[in-house]
C-alpha atoms as a PDB file:
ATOM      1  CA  UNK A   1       0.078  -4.135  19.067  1.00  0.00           C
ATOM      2  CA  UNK A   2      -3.738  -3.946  19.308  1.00  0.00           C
ATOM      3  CA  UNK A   3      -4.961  -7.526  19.806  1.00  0.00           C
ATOM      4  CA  UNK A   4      -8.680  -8.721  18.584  1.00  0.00           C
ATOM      5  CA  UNK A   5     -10.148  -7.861  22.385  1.00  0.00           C
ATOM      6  CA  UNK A   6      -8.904  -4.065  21.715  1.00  0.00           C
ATOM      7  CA  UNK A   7     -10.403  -4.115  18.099  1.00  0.00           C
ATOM      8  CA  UNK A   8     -13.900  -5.338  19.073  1.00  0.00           C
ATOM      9  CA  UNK A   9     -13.677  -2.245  21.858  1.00  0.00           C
ATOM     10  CA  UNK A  10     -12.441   0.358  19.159  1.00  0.00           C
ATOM     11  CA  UNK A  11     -15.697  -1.085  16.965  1.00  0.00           C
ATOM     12  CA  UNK A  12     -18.256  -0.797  20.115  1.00  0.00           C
ATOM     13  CA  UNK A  13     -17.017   2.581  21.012  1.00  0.00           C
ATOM     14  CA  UNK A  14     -17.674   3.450  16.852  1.00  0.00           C
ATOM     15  CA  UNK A  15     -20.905   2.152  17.153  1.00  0.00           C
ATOM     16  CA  UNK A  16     -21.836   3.722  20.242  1.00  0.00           C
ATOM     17  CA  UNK A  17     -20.756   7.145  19.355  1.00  0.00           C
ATOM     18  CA  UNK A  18     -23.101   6.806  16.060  1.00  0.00           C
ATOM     19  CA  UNK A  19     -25.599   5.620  18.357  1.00  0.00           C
ATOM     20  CA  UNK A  20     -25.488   8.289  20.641  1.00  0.00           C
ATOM     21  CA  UNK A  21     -23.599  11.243  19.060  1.00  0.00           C
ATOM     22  CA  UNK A  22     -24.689  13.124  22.734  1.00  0.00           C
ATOM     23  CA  UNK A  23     -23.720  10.722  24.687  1.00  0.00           C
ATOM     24  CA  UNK A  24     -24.926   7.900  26.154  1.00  0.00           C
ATOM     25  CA  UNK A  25     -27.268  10.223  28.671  1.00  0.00           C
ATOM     26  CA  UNK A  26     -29.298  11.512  25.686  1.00  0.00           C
ATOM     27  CA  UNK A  27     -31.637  10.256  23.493  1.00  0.00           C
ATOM     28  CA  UNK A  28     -30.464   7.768  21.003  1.00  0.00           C
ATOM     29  CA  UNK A  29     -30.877   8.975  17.222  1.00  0.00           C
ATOM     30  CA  UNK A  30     -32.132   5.633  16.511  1.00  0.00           C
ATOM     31  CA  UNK A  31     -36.031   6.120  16.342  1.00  0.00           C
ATOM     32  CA  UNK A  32     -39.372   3.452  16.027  1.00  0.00           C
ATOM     33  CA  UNK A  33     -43.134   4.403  16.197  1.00  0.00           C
ATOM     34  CA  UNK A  34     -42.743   5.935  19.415  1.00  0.00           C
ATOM     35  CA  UNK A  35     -40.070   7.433  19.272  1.00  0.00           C
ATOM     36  CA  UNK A  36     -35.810   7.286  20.253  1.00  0.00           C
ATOM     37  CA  UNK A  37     -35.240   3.685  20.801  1.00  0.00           C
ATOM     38  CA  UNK A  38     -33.195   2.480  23.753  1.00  0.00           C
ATOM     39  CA  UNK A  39     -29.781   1.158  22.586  1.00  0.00           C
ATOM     40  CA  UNK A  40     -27.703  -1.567  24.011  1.00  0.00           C
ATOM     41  CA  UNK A  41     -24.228  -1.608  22.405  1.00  0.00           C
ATOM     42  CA  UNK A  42     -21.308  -4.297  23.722  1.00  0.00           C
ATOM     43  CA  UNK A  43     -18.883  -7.065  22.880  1.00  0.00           C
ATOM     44  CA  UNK A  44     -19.926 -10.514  23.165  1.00  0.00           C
ATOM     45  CA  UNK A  45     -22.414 -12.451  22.335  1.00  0.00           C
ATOM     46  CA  UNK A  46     -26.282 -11.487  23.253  1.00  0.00           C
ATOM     47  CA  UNK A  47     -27.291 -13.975  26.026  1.00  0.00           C
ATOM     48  CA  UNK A  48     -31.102 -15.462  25.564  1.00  0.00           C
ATOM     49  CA  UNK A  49     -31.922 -14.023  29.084  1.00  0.00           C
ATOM     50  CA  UNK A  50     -31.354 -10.553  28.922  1.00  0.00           C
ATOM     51  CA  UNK A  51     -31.527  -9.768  25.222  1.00  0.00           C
ATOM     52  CA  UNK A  52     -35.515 -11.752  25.118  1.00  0.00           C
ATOM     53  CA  UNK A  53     -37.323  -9.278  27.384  1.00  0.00           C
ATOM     54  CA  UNK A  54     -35.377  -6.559  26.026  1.00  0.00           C
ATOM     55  CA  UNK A  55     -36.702  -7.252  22.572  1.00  0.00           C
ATOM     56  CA  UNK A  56     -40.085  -7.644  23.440  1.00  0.00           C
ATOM     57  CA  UNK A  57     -39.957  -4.000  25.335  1.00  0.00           C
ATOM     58  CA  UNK A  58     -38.177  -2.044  21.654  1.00  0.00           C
ATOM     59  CA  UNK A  59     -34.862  -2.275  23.123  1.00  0.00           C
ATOM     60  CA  UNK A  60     -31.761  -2.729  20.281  1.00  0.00           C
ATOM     61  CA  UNK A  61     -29.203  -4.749  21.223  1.00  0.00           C
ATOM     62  CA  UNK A  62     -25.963  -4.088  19.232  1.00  0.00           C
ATOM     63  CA  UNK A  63     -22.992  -6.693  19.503  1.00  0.00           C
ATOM     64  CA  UNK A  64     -19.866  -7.016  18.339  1.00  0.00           C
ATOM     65  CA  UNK A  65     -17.840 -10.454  18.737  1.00  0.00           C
ATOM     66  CA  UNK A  66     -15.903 -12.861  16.045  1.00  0.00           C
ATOM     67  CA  UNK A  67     -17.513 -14.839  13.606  1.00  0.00           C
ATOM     68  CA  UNK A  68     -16.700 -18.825  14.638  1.00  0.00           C
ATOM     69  CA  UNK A  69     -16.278 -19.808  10.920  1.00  0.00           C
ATOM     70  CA  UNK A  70     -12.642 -18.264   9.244  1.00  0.00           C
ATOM     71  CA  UNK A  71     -13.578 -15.465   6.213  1.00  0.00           C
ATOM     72  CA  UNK A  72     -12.314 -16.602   2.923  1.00  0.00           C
ATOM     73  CA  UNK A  73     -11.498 -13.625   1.133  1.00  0.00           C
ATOM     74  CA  UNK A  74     -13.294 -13.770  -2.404  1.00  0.00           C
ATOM     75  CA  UNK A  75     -14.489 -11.767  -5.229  1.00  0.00           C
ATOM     76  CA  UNK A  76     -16.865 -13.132  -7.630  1.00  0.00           C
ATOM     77  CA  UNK A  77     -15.202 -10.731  -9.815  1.00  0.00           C
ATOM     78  CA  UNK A  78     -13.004 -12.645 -12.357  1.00  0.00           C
ATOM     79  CA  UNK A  79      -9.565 -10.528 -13.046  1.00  0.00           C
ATOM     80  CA  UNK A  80      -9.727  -8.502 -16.599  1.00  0.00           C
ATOM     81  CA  UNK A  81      -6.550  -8.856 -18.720  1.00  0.00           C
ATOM     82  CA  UNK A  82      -5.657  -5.986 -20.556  1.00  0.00           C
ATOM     83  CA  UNK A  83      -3.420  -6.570 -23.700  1.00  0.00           C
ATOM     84  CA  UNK A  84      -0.305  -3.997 -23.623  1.00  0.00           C
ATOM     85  CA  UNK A  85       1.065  -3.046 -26.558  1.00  0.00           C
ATOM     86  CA  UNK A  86       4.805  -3.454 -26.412  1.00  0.00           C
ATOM     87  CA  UNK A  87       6.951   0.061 -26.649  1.00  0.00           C
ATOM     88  CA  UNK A  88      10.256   0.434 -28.640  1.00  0.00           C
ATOM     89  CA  UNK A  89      12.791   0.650 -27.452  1.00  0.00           C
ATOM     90  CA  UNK A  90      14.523   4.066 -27.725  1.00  0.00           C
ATOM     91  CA  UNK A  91      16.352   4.784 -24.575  1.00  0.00           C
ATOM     92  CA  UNK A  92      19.800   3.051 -24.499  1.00  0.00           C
ATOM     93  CA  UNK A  93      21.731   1.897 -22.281  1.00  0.00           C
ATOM     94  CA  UNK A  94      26.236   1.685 -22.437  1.00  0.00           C
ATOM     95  CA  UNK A  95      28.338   0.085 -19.676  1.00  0.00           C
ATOM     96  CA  UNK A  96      31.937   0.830 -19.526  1.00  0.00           C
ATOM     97  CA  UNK A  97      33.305  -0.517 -16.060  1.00  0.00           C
ATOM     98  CA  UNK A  98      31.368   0.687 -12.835  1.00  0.00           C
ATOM     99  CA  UNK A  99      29.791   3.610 -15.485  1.00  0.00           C
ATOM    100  CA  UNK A 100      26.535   3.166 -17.115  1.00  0.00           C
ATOM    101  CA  UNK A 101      25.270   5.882 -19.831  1.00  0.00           C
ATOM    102  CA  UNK A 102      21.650   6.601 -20.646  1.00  0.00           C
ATOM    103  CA  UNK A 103      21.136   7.955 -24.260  1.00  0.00           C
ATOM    104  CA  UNK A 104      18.421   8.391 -26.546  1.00  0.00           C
ATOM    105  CA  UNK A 105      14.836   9.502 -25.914  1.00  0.00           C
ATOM    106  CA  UNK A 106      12.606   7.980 -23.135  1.00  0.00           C
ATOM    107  CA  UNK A 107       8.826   7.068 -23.856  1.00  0.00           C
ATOM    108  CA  UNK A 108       6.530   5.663 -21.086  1.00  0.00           C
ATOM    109  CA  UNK A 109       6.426   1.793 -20.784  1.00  0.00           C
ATOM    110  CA  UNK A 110       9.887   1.394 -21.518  1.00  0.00           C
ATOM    111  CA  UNK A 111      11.711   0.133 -18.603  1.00  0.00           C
ATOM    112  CA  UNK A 112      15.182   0.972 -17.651  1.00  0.00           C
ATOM    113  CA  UNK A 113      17.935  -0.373 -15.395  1.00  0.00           C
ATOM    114  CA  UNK A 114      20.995  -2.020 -14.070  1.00  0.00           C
ATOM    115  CA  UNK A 115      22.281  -5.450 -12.067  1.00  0.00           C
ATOM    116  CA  UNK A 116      25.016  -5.249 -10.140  1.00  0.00           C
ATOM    117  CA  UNK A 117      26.517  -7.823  -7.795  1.00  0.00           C
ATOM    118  CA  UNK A 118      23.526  -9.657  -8.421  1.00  0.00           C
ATOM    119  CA  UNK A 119      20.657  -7.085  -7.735  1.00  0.00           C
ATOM    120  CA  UNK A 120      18.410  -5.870 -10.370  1.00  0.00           C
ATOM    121  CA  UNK A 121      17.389  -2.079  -9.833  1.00  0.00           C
ATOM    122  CA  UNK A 122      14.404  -1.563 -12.316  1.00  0.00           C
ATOM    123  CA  UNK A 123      12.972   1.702 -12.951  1.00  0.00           C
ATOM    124  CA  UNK A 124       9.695   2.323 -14.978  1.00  0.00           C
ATOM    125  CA  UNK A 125      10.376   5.167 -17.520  1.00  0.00           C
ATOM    126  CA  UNK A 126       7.467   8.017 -17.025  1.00  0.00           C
ATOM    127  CA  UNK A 127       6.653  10.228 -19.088  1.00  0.00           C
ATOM    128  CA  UNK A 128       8.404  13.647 -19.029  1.00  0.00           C
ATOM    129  CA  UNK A 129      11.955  11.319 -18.011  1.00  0.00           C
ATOM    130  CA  UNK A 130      14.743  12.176 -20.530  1.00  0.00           C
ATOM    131  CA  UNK A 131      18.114  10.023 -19.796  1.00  0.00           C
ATOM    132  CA  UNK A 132      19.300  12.346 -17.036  1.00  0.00           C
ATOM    133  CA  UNK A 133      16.281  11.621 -14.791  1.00  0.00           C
ATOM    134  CA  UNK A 134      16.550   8.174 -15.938  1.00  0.00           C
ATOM    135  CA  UNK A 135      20.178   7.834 -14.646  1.00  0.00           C
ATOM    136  CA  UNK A 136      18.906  10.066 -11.670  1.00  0.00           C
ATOM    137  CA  UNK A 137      16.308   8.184 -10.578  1.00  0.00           C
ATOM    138  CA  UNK A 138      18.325   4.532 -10.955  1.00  0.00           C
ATOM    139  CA  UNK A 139      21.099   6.467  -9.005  1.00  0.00           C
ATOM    140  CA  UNK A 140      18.632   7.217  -6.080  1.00  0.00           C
ATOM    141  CA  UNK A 141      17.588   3.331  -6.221  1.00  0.00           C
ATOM    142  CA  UNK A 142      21.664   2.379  -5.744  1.00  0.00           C
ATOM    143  CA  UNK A 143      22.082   5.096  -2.911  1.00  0.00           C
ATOM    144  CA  UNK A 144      18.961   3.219  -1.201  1.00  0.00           C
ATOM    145  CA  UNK A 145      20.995   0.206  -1.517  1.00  0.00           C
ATOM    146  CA  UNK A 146      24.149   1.725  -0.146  1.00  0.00           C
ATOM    147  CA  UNK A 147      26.278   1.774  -3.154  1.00  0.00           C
ATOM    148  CA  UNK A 148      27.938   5.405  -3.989  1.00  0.00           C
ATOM    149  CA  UNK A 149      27.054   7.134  -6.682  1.00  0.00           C
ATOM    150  CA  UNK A 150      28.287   9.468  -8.660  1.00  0.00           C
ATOM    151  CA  UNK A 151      27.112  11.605 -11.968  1.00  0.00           C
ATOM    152  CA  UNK A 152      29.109  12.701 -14.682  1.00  0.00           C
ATOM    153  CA  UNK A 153      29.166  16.561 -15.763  1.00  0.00           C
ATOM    154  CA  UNK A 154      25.841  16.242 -18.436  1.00  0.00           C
ATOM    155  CA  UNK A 155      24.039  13.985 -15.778  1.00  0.00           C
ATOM    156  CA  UNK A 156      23.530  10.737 -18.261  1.00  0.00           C
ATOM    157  CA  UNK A 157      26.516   8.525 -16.602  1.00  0.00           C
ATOM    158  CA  UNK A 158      25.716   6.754 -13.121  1.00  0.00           C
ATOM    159  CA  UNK A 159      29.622   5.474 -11.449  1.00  0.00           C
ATOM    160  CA  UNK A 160      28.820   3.107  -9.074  1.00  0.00           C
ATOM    161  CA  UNK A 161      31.386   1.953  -6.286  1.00  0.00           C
ATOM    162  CA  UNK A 162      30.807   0.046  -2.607  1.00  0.00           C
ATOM    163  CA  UNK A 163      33.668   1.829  -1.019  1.00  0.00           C
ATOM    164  CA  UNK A 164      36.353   4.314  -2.973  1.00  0.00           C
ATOM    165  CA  UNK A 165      38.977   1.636  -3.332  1.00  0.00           C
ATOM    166  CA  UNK A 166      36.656  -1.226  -4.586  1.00  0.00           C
ATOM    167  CA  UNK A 167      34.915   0.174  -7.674  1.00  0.00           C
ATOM    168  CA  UNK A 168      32.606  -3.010  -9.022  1.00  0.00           C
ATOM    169  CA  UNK A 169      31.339  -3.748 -12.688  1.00  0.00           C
ATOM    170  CA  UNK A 170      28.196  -3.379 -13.897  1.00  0.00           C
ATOM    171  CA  UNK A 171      26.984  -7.416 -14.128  1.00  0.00           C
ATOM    172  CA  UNK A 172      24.377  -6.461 -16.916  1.00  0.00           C
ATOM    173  CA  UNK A 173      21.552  -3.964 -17.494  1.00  0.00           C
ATOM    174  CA  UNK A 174      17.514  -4.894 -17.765  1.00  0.00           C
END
C-alpha cells in the first residue's frame, strides 16, 4: 500500500511532467519576460539557502510536502432537502412458508423486499420492474447471501432454503 512518501513522489513526478512535457533536458513550458523559466520541482520543504538566490535569478521552485495543520473537510454548502412525495403502494407482497409471491404492478419509489433469519434484503423498485424482475432481482440479493433460490414456473414466487433439508420461513417482508 502506497504510503504518504510514495504519494508526494507520484505528485512531483505529475508536476514535473507538466513542467517539462520534453523532459527535463528541454526547455520548460513555463515562460517570464525572457523567456522558458528554469524549474525546480521536489518533495520537501524549500530551504532559505538555496531557494533565496534562486529566486532572485527567475528560478521556480515547486514543492510538494504535508501541510503541519490536519484538513477539516468542509463545505460551506448547507445540504438541500428535497420533499418526496410518498408512492402507493401497488406491488404486493404474499408469504406462504419459505415462498414469497410478488403481485400487482410496480411503480418507481416503491420499495420491495424480504427478512429472513434476521436480514433485511431491500430492493428499490425501478421503473420498467414488473413482479418477476422484482422477485428476480431480491432472488439475486439471497444468492449473494448464500441462501438457494428457486423460481416458480411464471417467475413471481422466490423459495428460499439454506441447505435442501432445512427450508426456513420467511420472518417478515419490508
Amino acid at each position: 500500500m502506497a504510503d504518504q512518501a510514495d504519494v508526494e513522489r507520484a505528485l512531483v513526478a505529475a508536476v514535473a511532467t507538466a513542467v517539462y512535457p520534453a523532459g527535463s533536458a528541454a526547455a520548460s513550458v513555463v515562460t517570464g519576460k525572457s523567456g522558458p523559466v528554469t524549474c525546480r520541482v521536489y518533495r520537501g520543504m524549500p530551504n532559505s539557502p538555496t531557494l533565496d538566490p534562486d529566486l532572485a535569478r527567475g528560478v521556480m521552485h515547486a514543492t510538494v510536502f504535508p501541510d503541519a495543520a490536519p484538513l477539516r473537510n468542509v463545505t460551506r454548502y448547507s445540504p438541500v432537502w428535497q420533499s418526496v412525495a410518498p408512492v402507493a403502494p401497488t406491488l404486493t407482497v404474499t408469504v406462504s412458508g419459505n415462498t414469497a409471491r410478488f403481485e400487482g404492478s410496480c411503480k418507481p419509489g416503491q420499495l420491495a423486499g424480504v427478512a429472513i433469519d434476521g436480514a433485511t434484503y431491500p430492493y428499490a423498485v425501478q421503473l420498467h420492474d414488473t413482479p418477476a424482475t422484482v422477485a428476480s432481482n431480491i432472488a439475486a440479493l439471497l444468492r449473494e447471501s448464500g441462501w438457494l433460490v428457486q423460481y416458480a414456473s411464471k417467475g413471481h414466487r422466490v423459495r428460499c432454503r439454506r441447505d435442501r433439508q432445512n427450508p426456513l420461513r420467511f420472518q417478515g417482508l419490508l
